[in-house]
C-alpha atoms as a PDB file:
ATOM      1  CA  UNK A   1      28.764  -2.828 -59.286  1.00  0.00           C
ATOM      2  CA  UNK A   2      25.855  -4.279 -57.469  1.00  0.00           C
ATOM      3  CA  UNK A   3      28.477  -5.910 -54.682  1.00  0.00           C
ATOM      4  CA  UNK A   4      29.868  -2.204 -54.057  1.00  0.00           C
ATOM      5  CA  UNK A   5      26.263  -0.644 -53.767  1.00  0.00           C
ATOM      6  CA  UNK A   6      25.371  -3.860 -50.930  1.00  0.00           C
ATOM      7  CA  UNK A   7      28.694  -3.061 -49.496  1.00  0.00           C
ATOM      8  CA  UNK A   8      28.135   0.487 -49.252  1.00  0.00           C
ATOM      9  CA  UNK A   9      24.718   0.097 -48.062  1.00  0.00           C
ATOM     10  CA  UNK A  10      26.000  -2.250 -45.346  1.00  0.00           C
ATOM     11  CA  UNK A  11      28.332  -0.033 -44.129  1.00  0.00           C
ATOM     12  CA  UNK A  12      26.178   2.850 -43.690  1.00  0.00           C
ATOM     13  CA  UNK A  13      23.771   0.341 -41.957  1.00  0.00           C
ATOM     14  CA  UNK A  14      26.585  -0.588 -39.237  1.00  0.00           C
ATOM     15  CA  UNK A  15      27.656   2.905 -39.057  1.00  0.00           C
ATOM     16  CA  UNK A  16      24.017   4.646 -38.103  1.00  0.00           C
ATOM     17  CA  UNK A  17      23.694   1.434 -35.595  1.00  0.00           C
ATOM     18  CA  UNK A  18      26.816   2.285 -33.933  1.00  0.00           C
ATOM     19  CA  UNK A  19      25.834   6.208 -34.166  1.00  0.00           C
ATOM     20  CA  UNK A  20      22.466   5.661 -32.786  1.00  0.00           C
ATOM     21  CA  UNK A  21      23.851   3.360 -29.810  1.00  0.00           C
ATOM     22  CA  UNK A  22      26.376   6.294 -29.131  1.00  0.00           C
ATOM     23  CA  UNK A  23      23.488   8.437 -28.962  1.00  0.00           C
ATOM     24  CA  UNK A  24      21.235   6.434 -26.579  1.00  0.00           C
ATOM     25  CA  UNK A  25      24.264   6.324 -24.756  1.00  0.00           C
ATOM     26  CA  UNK A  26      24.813  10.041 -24.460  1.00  0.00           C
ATOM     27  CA  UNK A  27      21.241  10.641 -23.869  1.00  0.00           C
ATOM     28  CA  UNK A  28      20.561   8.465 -20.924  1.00  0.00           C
ATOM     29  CA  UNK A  29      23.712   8.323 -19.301  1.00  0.00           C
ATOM     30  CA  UNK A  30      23.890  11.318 -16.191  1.00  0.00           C
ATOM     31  CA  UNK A  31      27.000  13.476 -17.102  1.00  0.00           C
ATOM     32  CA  UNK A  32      29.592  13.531 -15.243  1.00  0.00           C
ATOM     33  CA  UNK A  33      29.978  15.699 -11.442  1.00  0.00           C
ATOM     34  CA  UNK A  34      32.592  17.723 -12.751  1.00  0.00           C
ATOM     35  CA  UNK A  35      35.312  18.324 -15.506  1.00  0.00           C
ATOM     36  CA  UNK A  36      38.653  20.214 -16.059  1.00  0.00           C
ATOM     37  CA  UNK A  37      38.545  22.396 -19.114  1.00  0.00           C
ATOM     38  CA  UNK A  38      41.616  23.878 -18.888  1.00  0.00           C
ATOM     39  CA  UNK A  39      44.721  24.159 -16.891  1.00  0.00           C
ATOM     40  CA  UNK A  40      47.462  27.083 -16.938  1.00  0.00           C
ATOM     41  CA  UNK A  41      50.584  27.464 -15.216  1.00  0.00           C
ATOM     42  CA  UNK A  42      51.887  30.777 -14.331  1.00  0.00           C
ATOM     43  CA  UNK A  43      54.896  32.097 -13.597  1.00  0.00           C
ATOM     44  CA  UNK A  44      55.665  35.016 -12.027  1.00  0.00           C
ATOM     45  CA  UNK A  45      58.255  37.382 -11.173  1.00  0.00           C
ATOM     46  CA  UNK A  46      58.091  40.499  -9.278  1.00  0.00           C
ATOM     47  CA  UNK A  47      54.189  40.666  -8.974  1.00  0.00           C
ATOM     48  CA  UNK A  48      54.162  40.507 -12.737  1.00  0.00           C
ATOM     49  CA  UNK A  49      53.169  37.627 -15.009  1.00  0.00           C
ATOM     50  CA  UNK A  50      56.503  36.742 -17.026  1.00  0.00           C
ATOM     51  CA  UNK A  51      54.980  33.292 -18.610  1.00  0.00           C
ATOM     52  CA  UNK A  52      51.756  31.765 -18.921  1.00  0.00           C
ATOM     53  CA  UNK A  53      51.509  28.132 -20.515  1.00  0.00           C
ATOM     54  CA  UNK A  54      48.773  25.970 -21.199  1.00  0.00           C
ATOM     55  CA  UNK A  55      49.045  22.640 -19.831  1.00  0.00           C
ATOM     56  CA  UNK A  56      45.825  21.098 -20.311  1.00  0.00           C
ATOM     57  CA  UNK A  57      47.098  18.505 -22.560  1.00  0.00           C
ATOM     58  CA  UNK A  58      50.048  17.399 -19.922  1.00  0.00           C
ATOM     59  CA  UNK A  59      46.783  17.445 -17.198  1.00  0.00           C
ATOM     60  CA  UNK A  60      44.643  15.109 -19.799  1.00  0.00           C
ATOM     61  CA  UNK A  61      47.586  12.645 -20.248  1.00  0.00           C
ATOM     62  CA  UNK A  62      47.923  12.656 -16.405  1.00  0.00           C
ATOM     63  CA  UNK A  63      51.831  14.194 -15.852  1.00  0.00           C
ATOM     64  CA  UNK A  64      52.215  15.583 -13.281  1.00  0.00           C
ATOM     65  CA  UNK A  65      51.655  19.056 -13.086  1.00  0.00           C
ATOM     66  CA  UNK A  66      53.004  20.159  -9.292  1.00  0.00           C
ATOM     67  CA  UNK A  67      56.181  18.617  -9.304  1.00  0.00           C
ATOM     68  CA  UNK A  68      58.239  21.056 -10.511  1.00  0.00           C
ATOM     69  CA  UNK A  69      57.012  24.559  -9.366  1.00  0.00           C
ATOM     70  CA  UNK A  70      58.836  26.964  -7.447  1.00  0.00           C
ATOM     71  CA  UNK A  71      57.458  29.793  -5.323  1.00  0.00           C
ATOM     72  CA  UNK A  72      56.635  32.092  -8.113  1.00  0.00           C
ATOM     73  CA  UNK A  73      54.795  29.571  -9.999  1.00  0.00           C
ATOM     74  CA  UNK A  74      50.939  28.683  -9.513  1.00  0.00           C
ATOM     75  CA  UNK A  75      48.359  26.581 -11.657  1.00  0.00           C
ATOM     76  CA  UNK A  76      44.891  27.438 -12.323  1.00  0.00           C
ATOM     77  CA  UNK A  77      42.456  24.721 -12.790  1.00  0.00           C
ATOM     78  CA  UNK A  78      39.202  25.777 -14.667  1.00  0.00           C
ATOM     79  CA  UNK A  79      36.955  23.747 -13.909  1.00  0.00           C
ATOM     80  CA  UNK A  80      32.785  23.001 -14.904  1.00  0.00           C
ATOM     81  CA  UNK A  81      30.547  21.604 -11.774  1.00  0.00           C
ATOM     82  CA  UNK A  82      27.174  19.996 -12.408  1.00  0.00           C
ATOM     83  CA  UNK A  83      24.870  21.947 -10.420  1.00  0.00           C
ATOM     84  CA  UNK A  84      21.536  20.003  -9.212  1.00  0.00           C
ATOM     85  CA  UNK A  85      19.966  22.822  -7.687  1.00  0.00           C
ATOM     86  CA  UNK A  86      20.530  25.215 -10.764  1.00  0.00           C
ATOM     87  CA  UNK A  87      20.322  22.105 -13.283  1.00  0.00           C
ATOM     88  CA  UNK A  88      23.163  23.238 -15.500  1.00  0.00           C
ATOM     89  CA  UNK A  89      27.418  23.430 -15.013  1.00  0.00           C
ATOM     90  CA  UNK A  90      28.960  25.975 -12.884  1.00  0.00           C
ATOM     91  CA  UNK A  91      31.784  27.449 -13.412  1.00  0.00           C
ATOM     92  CA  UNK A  92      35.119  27.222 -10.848  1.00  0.00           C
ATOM     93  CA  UNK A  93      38.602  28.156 -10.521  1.00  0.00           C
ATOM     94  CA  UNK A  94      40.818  26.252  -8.791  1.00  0.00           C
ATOM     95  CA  UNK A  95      44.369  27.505  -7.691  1.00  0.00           C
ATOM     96  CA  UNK A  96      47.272  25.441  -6.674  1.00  0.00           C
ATOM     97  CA  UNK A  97      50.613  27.071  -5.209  1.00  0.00           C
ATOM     98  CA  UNK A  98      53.482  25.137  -4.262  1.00  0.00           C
ATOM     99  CA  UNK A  99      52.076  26.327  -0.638  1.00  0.00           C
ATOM    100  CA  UNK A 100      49.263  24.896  -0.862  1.00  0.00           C
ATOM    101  CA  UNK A 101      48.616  22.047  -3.230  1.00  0.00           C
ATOM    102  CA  UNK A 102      45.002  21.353  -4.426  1.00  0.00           C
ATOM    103  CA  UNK A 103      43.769  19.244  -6.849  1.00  0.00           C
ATOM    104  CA  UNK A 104      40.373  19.093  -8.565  1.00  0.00           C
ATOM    105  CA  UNK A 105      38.616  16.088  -7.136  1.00  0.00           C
ATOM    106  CA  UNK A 106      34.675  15.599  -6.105  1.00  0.00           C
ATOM    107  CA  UNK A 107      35.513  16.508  -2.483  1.00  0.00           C
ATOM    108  CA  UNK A 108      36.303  20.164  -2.921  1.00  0.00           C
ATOM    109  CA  UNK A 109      33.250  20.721  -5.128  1.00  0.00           C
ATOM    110  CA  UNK A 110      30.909  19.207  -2.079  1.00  0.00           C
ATOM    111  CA  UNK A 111      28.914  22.102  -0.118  1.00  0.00           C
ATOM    112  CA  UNK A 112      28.712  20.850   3.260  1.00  0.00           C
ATOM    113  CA  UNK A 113      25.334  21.861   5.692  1.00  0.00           C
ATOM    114  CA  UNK A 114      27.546  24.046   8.075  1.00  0.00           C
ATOM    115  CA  UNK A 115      28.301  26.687   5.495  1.00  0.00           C
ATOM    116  CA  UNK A 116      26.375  29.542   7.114  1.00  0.00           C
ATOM    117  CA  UNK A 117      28.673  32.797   8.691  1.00  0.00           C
ATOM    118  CA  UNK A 118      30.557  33.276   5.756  1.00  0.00           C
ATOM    119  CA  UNK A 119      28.364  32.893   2.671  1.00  0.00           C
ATOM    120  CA  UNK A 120      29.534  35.590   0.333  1.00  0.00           C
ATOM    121  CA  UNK A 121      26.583  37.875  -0.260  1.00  0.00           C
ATOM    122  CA  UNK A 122      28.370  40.440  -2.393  1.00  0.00           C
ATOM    123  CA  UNK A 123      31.951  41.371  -3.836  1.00  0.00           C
ATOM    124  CA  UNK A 124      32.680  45.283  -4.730  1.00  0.00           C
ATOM    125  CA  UNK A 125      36.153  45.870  -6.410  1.00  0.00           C
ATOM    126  CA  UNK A 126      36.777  49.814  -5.563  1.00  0.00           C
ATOM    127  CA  UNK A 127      39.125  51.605  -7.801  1.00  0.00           C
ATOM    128  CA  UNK A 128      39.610  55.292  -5.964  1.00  0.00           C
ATOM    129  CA  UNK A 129      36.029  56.102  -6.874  1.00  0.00           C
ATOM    130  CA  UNK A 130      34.778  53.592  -9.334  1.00  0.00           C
ATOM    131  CA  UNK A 131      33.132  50.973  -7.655  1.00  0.00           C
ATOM    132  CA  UNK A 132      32.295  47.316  -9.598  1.00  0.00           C
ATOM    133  CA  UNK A 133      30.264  44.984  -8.619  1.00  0.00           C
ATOM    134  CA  UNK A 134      32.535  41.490  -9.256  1.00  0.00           C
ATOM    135  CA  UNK A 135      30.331  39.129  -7.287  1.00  0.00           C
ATOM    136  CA  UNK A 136      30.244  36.345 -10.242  1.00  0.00           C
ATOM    137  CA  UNK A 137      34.337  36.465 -10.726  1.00  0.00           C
ATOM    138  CA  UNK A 138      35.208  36.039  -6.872  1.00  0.00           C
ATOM    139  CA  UNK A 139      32.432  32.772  -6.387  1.00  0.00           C
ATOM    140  CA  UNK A 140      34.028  31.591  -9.025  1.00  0.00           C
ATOM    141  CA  UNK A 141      37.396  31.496  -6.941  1.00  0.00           C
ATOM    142  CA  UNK A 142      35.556  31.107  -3.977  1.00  0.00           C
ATOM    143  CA  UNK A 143      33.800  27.765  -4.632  1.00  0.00           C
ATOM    144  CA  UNK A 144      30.780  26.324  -3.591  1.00  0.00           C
ATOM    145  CA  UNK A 145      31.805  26.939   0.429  1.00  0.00           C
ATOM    146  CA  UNK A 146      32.752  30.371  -0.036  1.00  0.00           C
ATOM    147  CA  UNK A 147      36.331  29.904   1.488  1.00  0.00           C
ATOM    148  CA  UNK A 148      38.553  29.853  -1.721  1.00  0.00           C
ATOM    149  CA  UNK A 149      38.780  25.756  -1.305  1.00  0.00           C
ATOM    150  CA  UNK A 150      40.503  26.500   1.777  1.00  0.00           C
ATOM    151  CA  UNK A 151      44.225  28.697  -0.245  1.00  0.00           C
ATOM    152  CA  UNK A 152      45.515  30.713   2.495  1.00  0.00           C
ATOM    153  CA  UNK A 153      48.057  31.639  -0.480  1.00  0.00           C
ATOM    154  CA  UNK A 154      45.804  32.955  -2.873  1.00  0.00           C
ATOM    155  CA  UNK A 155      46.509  36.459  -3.877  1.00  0.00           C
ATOM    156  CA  UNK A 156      43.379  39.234  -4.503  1.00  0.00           C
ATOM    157  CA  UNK A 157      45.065  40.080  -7.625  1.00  0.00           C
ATOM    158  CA  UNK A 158      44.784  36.769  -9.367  1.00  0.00           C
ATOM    159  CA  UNK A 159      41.007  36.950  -9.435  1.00  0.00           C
ATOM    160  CA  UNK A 160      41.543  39.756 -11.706  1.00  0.00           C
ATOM    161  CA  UNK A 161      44.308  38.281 -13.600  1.00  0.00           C
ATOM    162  CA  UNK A 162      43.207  40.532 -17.478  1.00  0.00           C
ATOM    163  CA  UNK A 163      42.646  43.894 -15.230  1.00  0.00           C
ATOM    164  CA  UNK A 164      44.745  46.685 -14.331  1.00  0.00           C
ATOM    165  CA  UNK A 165      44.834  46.956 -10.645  1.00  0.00           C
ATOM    166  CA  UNK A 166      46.179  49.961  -9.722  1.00  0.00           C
ATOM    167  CA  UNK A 167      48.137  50.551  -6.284  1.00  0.00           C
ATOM    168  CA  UNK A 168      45.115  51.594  -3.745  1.00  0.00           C
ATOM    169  CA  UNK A 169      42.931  48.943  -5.769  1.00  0.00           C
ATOM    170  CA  UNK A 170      40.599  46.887  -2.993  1.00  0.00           C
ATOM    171  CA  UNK A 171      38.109  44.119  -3.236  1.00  0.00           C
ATOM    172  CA  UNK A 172      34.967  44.149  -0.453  1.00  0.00           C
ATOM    173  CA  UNK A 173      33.605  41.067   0.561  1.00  0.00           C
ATOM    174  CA  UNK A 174      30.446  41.244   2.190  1.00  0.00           C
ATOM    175  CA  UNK A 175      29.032  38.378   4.213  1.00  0.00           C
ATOM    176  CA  UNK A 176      25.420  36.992   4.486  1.00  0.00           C
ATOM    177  CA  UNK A 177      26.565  37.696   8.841  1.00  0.00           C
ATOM    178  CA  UNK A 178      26.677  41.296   8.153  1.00  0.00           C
ATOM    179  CA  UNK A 179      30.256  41.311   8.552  1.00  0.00           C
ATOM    180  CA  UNK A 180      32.619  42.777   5.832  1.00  0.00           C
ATOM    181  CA  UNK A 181      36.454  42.074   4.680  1.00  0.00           C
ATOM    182  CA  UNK A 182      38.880  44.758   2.570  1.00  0.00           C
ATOM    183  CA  UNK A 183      41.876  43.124   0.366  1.00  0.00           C
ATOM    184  CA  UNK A 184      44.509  45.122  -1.205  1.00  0.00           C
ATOM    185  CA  UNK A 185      46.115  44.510  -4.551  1.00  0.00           C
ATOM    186  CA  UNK A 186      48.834  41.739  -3.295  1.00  0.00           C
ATOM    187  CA  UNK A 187      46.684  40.312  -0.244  1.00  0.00           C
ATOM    188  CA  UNK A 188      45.863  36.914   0.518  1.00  0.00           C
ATOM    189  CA  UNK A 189      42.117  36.045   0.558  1.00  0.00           C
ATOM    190  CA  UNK A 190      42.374  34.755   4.227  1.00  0.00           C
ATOM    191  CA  UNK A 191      38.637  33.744   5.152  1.00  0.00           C
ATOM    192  CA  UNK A 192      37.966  32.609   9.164  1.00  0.00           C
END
């Protein structure tokens, strides 16, 4: 009896040693520039989504993801970027066509010095007479540049993937140059 309470006690010693060094660990390490969260394919057909699977767990055990689409298929990357100037993660989506192949790495997440002409000041989705103010979804899409990590193939309407965009639907972008840019439903955000 007296063996199984030293034992015990023993254990629970190495076990809060090896807890405590996991938490120094965590505390004083810097976390990490970015990470994936999540990764979807979709698959569509006719400007409609016919299939949307989760693939995070075939992105985490590093299969390739790209290999296999066809024109109607895309992947969206969601992705967390540690933010020194705002001290906390921001959030980014990162799309990948068979057109135009991009893969989350530290590069795209980098804001250069020459960013200037086309910072995004404001986004306005109109909808006949409703008019919403969807700054925070586009810069999500946009990245920390502003030019949609450089997709000429991305389409307005996947920005508002959950939403009912009707025909005559449009999405304003207004730039910190004073100039403006209209999108219609099936457009492709084409920044120059």
């Amino acid at each position: 009896m007296l063996t199984q309470f030293i034992i015990s006690v023993y254990f629970m010693y190495i076990m809060s040693c090896k807890y405590m060094n996991l938490m120094m660990i965590k505390m004083f390490t810097p976390s990490m520039p970015f990470s994936v969260y999540k990764a979807i394919k979709y698959y569509e057909d006719n400007d409609e989504i016919c299939d949307e699977k989760d693939i995070t767990k075939d992105y985490y055990d590093m299969k390739p993801l790209d290999c296999f689409m066809e024109d109607k298929e895309r992947i969206e990357y969601r992705v967390n970027v540690y933010s020194k100037v705002k001290t906390k993660f921001v959030p980014y989506r990162v799309i990948s066509t068979k057109n135009c192949e991009i893969d989350p790495s530290q590069s795209i997440f980098v804001k250069r010095q020459t960013m200037g002409l086309n910072y995004i000041m404001d986004a306005i989705l109109y909808r006949g007479d409703i008019k919403t103010n969807v700054t925070d979804r586009v810069l999500k899409f946009a990245g920390p540049e502003h030019n949609f990590f450089n997709n000429t193939h991305l389409k307005m309407k996947w920005m508002f993937e959950n939403d009912e965009l009707e025909e005559g639907t449009s999405l304003v972008l207004y730039f910190k140059n004073g100039s403006t840019k209209a999108f219609e439903k099936c457009d492709h955000i084409k920044i120059t």
